[in-house]
PDB file of N, CA and C in Angstrom:
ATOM      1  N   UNK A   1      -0.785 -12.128  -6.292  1.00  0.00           N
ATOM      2  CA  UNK A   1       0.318 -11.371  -6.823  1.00  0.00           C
ATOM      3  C   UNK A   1       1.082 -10.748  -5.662  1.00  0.00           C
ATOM      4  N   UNK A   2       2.541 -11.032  -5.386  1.00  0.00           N
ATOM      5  CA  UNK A   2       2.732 -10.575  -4.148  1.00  0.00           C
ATOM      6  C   UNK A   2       4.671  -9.776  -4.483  1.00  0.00           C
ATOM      7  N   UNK A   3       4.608  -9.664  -5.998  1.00  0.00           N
ATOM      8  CA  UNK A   3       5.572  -8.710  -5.957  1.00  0.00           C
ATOM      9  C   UNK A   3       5.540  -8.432  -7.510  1.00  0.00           C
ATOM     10  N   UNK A   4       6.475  -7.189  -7.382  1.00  0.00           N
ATOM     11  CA  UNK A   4       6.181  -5.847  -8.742  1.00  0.00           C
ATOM     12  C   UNK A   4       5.960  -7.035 -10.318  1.00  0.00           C
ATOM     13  N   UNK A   5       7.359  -8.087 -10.755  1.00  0.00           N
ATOM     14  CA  UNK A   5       7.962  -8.884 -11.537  1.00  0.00           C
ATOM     15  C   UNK A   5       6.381  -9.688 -11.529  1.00  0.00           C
ATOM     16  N   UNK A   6       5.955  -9.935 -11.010  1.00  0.00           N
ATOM     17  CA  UNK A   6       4.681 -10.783 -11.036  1.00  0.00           C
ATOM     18  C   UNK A   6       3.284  -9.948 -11.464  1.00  0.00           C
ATOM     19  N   UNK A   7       3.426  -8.339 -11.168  1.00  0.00           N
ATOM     20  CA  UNK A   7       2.440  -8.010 -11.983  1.00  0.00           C
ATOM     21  C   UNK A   7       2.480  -7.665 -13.171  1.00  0.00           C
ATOM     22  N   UNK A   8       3.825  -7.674 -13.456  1.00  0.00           N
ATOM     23  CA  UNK A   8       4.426  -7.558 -14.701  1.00  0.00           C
ATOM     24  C   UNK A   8       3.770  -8.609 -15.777  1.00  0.00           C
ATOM     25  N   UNK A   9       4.676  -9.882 -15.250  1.00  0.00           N
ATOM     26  CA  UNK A   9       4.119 -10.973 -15.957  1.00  0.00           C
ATOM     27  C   UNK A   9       2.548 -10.658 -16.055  1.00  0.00           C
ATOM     28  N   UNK A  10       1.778 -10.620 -14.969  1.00  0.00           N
ATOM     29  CA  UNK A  10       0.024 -10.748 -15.481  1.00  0.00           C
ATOM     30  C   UNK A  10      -0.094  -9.816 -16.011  1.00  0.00           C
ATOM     31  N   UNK A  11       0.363  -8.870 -16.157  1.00  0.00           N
ATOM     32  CA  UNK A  11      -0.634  -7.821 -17.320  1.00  0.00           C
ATOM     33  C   UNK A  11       0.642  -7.986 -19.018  1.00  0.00           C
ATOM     34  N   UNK A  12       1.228  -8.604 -18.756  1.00  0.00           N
ATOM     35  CA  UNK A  12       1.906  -9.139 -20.194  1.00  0.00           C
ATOM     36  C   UNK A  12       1.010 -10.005 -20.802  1.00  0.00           C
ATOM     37  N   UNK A  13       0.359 -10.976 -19.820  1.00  0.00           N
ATOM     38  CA  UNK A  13      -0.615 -11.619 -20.370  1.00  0.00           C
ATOM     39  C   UNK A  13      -1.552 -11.386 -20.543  1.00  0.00           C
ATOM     40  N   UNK A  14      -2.458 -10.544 -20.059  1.00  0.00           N
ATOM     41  CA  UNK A  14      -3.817  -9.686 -20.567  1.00  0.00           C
ATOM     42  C   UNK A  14      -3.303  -8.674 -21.821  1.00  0.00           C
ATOM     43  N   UNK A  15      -2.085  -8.491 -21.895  1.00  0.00           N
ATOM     44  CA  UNK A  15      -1.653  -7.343 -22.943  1.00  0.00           C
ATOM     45  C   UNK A  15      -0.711  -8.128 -23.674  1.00  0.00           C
ATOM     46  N   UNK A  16      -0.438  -8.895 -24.451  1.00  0.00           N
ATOM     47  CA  UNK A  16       0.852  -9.609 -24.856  1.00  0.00           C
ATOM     48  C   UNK A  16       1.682  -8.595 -25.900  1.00  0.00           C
ATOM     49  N   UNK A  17       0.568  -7.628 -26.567  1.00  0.00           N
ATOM     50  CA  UNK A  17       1.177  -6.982 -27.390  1.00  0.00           C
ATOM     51  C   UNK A  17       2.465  -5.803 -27.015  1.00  0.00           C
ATOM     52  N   UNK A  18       2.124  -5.471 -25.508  1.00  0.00           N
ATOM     53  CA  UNK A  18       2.543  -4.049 -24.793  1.00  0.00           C
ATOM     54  C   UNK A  18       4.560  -4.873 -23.951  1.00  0.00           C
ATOM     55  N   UNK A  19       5.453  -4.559 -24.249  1.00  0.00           N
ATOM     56  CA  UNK A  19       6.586  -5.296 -24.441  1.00  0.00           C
ATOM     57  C   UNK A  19       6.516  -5.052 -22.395  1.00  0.00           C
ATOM     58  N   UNK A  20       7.418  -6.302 -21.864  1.00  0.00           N
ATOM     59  CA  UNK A  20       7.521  -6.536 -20.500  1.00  0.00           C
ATOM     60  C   UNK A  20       8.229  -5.508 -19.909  1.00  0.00           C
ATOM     61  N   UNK A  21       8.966  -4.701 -20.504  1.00  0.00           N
ATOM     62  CA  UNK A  21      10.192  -3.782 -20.404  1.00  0.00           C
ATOM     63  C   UNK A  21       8.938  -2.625 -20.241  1.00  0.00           C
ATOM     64  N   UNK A  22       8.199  -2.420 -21.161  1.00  0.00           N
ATOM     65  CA  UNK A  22       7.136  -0.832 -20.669  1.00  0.00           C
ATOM     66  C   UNK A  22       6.358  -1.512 -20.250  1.00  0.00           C
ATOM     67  N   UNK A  23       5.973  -2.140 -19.624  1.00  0.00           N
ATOM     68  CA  UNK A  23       4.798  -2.560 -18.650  1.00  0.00           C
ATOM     69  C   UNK A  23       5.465  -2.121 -17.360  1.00  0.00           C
ATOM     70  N   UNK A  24       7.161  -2.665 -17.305  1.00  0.00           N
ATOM     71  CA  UNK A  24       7.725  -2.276 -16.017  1.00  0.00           C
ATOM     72  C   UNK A  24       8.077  -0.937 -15.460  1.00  0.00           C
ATOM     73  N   UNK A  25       8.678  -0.222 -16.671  1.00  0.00           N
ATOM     74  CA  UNK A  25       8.747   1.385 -16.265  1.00  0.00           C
ATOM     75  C   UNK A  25       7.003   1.817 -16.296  1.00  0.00           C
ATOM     76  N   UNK A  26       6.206   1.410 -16.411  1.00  0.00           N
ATOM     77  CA  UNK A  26       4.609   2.047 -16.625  1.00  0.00           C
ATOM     78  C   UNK A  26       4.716   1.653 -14.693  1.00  0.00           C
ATOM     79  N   UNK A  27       4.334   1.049 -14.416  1.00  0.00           N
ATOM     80  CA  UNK A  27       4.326   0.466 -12.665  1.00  0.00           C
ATOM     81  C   UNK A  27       5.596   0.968 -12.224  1.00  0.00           C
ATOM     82  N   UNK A  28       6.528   1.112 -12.233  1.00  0.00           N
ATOM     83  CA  UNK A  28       7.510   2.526 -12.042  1.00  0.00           C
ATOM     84  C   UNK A  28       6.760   3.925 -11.802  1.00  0.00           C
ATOM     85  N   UNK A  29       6.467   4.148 -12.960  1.00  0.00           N
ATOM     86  CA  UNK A  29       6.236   5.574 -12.963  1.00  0.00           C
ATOM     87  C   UNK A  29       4.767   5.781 -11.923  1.00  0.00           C
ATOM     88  N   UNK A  30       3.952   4.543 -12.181  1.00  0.00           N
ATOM     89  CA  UNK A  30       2.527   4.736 -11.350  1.00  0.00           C
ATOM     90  C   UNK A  30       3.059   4.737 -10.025  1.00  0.00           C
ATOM     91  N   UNK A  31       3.973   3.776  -9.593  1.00  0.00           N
ATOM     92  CA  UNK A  31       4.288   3.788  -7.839  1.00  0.00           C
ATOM     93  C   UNK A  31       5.280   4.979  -7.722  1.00  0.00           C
ATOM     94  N   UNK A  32       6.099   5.195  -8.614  1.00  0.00           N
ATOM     95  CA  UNK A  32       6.316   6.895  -8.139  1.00  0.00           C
ATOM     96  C   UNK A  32       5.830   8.008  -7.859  1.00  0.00           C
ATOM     97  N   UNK A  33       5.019   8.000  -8.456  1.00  0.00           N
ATOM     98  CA  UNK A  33       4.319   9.107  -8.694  1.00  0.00           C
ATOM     99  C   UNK A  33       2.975   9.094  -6.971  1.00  0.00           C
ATOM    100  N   UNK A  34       2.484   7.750  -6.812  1.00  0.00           N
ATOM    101  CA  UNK A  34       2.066   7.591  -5.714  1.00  0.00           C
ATOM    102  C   UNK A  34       2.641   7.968  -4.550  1.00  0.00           C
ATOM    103  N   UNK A  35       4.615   7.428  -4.339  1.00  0.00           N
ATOM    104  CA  UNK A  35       5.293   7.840  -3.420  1.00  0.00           C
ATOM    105  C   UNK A  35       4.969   9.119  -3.606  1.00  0.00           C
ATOM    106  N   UNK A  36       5.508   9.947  -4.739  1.00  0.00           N
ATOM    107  CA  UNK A  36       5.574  11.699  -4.471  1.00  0.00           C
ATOM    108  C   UNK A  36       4.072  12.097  -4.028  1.00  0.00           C
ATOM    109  N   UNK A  37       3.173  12.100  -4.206  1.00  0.00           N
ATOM    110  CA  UNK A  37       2.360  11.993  -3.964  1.00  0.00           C
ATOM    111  C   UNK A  37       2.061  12.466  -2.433  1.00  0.00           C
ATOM    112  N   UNK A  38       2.127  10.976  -1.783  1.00  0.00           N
ATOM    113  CA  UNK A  38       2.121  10.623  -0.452  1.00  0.00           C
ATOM    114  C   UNK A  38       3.224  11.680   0.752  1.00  0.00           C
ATOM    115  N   UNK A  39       4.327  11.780  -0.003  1.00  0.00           N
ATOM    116  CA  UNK A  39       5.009  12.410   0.673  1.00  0.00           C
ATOM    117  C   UNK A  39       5.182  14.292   0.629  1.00  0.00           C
ATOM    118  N   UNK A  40       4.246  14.620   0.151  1.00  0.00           N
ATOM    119  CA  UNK A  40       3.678  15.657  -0.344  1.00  0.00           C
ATOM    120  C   UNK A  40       2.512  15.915   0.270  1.00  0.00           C
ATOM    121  N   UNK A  41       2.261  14.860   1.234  1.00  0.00           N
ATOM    122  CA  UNK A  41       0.936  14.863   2.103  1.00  0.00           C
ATOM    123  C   UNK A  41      -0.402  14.778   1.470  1.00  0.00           C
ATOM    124  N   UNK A  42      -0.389  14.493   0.527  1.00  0.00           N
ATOM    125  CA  UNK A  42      -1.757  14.387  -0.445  1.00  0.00           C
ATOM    126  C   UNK A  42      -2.002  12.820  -0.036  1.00  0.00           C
ATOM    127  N   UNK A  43      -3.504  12.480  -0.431  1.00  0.00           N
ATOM    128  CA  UNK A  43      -4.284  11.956  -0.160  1.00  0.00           C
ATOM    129  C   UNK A  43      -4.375  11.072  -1.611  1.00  0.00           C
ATOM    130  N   UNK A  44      -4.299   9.588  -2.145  1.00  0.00           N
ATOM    131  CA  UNK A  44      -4.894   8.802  -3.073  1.00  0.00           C
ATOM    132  C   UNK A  44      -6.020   8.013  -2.631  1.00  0.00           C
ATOM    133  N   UNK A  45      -6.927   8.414  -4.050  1.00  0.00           N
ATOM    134  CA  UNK A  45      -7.817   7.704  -3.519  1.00  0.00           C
ATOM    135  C   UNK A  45      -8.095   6.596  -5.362  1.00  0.00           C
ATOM    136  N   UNK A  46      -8.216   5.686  -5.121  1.00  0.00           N
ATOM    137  CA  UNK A  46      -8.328   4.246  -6.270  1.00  0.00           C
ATOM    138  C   UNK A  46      -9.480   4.070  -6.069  1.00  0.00           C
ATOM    139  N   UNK A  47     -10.785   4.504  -6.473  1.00  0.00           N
ATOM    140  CA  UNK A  47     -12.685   4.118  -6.719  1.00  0.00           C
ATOM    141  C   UNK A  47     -12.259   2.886  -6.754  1.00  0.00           C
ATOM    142  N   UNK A  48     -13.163   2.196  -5.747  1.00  0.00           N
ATOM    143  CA  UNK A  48     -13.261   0.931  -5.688  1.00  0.00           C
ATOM    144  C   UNK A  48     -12.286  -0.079  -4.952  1.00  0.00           C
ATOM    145  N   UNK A  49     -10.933   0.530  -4.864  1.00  0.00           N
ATOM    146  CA  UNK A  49     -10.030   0.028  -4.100  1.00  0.00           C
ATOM    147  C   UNK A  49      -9.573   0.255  -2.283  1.00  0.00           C
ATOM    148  N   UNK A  50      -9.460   1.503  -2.886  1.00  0.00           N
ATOM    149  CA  UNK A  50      -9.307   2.254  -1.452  1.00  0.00           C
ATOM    150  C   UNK A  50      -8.505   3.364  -1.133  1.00  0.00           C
ATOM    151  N   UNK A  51      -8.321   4.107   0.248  1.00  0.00           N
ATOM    152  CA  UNK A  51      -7.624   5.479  -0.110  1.00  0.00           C
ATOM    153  C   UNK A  51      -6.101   5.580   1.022  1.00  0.00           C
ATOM    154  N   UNK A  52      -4.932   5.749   0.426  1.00  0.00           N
ATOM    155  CA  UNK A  52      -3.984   5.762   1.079  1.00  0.00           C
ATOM    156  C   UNK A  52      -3.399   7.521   1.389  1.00  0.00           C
ATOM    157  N   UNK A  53      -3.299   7.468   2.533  1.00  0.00           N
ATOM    158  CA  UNK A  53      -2.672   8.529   3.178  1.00  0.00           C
ATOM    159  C   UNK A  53      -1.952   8.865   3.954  1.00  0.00           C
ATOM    160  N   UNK A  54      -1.396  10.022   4.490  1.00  0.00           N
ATOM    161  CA  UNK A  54      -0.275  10.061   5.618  1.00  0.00           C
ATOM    162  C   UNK A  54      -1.033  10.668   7.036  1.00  0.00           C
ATOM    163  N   UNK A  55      -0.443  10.241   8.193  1.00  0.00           N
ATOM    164  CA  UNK A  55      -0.630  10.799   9.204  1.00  0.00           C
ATOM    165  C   UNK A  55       0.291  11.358   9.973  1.00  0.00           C
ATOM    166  N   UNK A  56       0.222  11.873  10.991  1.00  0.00           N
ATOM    167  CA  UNK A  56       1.008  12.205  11.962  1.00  0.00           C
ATOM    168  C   UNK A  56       1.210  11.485  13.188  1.00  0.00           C
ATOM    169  N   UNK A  57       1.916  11.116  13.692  1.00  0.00           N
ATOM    170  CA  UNK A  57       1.821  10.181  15.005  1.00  0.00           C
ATOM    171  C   UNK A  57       2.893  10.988  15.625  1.00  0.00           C
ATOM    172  N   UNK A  58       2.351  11.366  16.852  1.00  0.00           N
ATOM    173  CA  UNK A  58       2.933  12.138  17.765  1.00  0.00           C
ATOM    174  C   UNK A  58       3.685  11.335  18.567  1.00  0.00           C
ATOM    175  N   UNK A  59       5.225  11.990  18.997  1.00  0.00           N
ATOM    176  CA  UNK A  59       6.456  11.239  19.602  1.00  0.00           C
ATOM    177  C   UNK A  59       5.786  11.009  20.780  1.00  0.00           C
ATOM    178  N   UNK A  60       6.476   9.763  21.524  1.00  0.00           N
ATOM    179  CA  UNK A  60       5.659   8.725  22.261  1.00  0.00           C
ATOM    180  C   UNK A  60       6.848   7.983  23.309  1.00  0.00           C
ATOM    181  N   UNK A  61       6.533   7.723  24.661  1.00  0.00           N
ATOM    182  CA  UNK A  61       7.454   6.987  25.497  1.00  0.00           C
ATOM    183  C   UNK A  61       6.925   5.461  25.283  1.00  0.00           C
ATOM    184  N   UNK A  62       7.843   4.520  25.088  1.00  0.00           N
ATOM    185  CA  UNK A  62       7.510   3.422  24.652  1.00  0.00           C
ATOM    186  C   UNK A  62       8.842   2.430  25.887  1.00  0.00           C
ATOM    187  N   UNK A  63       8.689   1.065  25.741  1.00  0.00           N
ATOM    188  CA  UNK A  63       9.309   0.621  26.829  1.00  0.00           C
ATOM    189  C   UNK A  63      10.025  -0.993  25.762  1.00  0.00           C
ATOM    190  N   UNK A  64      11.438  -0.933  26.047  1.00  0.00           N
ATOM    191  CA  UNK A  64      11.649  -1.893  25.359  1.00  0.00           C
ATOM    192  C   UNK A  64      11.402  -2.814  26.211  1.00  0.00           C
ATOM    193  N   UNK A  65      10.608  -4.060  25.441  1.00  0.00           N
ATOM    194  CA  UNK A  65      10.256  -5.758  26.210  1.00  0.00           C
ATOM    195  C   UNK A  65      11.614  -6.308  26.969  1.00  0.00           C
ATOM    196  N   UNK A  66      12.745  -6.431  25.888  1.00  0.00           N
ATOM    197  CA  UNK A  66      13.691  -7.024  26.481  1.00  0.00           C
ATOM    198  C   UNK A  66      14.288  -6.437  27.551  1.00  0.00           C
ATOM    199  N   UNK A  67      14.775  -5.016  27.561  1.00  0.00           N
ATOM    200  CA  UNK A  67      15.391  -4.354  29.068  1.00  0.00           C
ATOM    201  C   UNK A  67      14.898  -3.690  29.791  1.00  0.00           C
ATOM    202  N   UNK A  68      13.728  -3.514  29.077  1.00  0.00           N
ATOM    203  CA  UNK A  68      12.725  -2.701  30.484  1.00  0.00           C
ATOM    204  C   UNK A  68      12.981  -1.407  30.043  1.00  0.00           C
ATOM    205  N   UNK A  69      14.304  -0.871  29.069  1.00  0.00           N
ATOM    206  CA  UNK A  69      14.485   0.509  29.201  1.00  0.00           C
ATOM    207  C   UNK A  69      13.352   1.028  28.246  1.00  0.00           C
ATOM    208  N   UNK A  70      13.508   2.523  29.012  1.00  0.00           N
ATOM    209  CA  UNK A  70      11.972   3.534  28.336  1.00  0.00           C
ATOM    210  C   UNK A  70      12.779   4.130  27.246  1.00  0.00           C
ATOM    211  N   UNK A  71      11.749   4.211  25.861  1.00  0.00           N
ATOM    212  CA  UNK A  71      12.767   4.992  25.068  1.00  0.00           C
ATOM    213  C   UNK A  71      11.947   5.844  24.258  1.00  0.00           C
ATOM    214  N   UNK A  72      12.255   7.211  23.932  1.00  0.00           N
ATOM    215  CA  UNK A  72      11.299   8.227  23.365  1.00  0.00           C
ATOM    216  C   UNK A  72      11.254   7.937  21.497  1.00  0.00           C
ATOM    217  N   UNK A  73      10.144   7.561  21.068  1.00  0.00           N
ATOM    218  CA  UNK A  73       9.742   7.485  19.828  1.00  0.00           C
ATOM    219  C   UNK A  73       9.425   9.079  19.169  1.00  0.00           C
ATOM    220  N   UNK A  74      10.519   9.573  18.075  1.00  0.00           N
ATOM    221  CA  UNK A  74      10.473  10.596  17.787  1.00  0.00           C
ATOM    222  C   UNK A  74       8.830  11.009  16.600  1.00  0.00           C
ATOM    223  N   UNK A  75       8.361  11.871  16.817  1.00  0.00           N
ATOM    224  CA  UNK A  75       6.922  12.418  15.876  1.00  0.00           C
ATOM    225  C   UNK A  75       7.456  11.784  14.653  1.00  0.00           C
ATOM    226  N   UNK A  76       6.530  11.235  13.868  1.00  0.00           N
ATOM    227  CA  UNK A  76       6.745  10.844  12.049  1.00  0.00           C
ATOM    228  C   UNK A  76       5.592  10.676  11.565  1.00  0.00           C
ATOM    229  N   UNK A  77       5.637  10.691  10.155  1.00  0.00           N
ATOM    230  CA  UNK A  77       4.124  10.319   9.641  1.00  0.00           C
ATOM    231  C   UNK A  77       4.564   9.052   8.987  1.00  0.00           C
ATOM    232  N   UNK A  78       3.315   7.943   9.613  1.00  0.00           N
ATOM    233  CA  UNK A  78       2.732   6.684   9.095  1.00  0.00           C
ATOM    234  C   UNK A  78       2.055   6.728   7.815  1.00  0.00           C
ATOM    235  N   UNK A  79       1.550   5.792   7.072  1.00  0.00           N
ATOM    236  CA  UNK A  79       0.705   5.418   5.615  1.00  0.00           C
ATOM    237  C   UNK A  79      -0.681   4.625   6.406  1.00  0.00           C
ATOM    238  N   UNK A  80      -1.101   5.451   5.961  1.00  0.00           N
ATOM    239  CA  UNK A  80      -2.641   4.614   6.265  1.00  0.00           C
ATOM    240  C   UNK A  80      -3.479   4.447   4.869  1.00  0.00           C
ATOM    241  N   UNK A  81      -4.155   3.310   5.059  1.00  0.00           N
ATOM    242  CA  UNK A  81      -5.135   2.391   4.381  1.00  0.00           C
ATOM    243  C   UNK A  81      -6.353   2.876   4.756  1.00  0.00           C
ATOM    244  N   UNK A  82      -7.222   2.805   3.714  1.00  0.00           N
ATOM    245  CA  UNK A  82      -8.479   2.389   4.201  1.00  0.00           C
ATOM    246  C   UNK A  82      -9.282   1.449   2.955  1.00  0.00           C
ATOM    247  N   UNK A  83      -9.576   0.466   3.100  1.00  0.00           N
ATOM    248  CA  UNK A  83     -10.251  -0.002   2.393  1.00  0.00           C
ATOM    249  C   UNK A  83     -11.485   0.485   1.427  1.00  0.00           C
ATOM    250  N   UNK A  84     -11.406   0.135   0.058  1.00  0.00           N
ATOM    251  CA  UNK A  84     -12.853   0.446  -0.645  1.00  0.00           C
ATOM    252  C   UNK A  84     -13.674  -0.059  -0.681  1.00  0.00           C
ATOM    253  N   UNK A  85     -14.913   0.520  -0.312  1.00  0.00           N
ATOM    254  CA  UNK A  85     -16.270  -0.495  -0.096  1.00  0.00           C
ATOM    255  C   UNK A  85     -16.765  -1.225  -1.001  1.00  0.00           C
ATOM    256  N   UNK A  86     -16.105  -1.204  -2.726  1.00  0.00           N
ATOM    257  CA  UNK A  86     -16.381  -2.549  -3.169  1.00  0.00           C
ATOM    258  C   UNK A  86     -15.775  -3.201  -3.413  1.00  0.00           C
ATOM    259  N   UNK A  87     -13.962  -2.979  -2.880  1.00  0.00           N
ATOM    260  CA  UNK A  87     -13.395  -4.459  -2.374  1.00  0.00           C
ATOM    261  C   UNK A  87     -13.336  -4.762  -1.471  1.00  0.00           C
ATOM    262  N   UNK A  88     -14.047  -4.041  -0.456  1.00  0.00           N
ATOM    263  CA  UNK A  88     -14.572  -4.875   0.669  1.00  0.00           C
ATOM    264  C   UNK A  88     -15.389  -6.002   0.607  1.00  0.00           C
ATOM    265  N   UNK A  89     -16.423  -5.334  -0.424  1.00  0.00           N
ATOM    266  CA  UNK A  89     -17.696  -6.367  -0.915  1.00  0.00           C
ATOM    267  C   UNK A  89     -17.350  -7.797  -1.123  1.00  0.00           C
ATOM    268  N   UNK A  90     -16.044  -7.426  -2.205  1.00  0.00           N
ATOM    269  CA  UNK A  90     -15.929  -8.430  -2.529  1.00  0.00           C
ATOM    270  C   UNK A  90     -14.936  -9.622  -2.169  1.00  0.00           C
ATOM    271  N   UNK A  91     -14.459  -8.736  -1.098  1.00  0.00           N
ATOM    272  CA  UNK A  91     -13.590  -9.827  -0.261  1.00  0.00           C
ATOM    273  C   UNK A  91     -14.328 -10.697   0.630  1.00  0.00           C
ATOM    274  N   UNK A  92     -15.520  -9.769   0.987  1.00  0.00           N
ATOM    275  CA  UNK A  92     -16.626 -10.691   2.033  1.00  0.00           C
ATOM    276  C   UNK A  92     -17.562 -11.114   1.293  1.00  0.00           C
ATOM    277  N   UNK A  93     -17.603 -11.699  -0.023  1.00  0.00           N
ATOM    278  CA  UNK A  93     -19.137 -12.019  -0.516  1.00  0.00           C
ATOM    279  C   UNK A  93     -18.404 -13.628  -0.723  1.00  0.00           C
ATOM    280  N   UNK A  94     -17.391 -14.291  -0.290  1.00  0.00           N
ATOM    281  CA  UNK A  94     -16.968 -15.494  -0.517  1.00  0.00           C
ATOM    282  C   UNK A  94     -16.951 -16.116   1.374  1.00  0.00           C
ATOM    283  N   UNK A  95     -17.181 -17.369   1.009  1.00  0.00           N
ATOM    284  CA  UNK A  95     -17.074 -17.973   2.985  1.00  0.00           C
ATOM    285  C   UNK A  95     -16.211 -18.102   2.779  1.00  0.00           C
ATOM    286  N   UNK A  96     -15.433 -17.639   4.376  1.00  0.00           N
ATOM    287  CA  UNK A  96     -14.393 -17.903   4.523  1.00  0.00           C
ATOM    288  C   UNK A  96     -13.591 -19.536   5.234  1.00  0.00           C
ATOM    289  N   UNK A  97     -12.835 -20.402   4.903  1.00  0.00           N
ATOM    290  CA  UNK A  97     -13.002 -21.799   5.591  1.00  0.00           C
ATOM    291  C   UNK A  97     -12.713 -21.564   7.431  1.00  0.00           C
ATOM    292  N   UNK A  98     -13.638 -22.732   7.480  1.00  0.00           N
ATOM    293  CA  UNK A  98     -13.568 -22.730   9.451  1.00  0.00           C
ATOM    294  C   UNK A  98     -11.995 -22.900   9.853  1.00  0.00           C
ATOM    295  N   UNK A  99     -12.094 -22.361  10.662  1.00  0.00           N
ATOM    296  CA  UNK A  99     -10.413 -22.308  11.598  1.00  0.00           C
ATOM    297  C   UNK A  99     -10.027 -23.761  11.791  1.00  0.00           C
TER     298      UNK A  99
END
């Protein structure tokens, strides 16, 4: 599943009864509510999935590749991941194919 319209469709089909139109404002309101959330500096955590949060990353001299010039990266907060240890499980309980 690699965008919103597509989880739509799959849970229309586990739910056929629940109309495509409130399935979509329902995943609306859940990823809003996550943004506010997040940007509020709070912490989600999904049992079993994993826990998303904000950090701080302190402003930073960085060097562009192409001109060599140095350029100051102003302080912001990043989204961090961390994985849940039983979809970790279950991402590693399958072989993965040889390279």
């Amino acid at each position: 599943m690699a965008t919103r319209s597509e989880l739509v469709r799959a849970l229309h089909r586990r739910h056929p009864l629940v109309p495509k139109c409130d399935l979509d404002e329902l995943i609306g309101e859940v990823l809003g509510a996550m943004v506010a959330a997040l940007e509020r500096g709070e912490r989600i955590e999904l049992r079993g999935f994993g826990v998303f949060s904000t950090a701080l990353r302190e402003q930073s001299l960085v060097r562009n590749p192409r001109t060599g010039e140095r350029l100051r990266l102003p302080q912001r907060r990043v989204l961090r991941f961390r994985l849940g240890e039983a979809l970790h499980k279950r991402l590693n309980a399958t072989t993965l194919p040889a390279p």
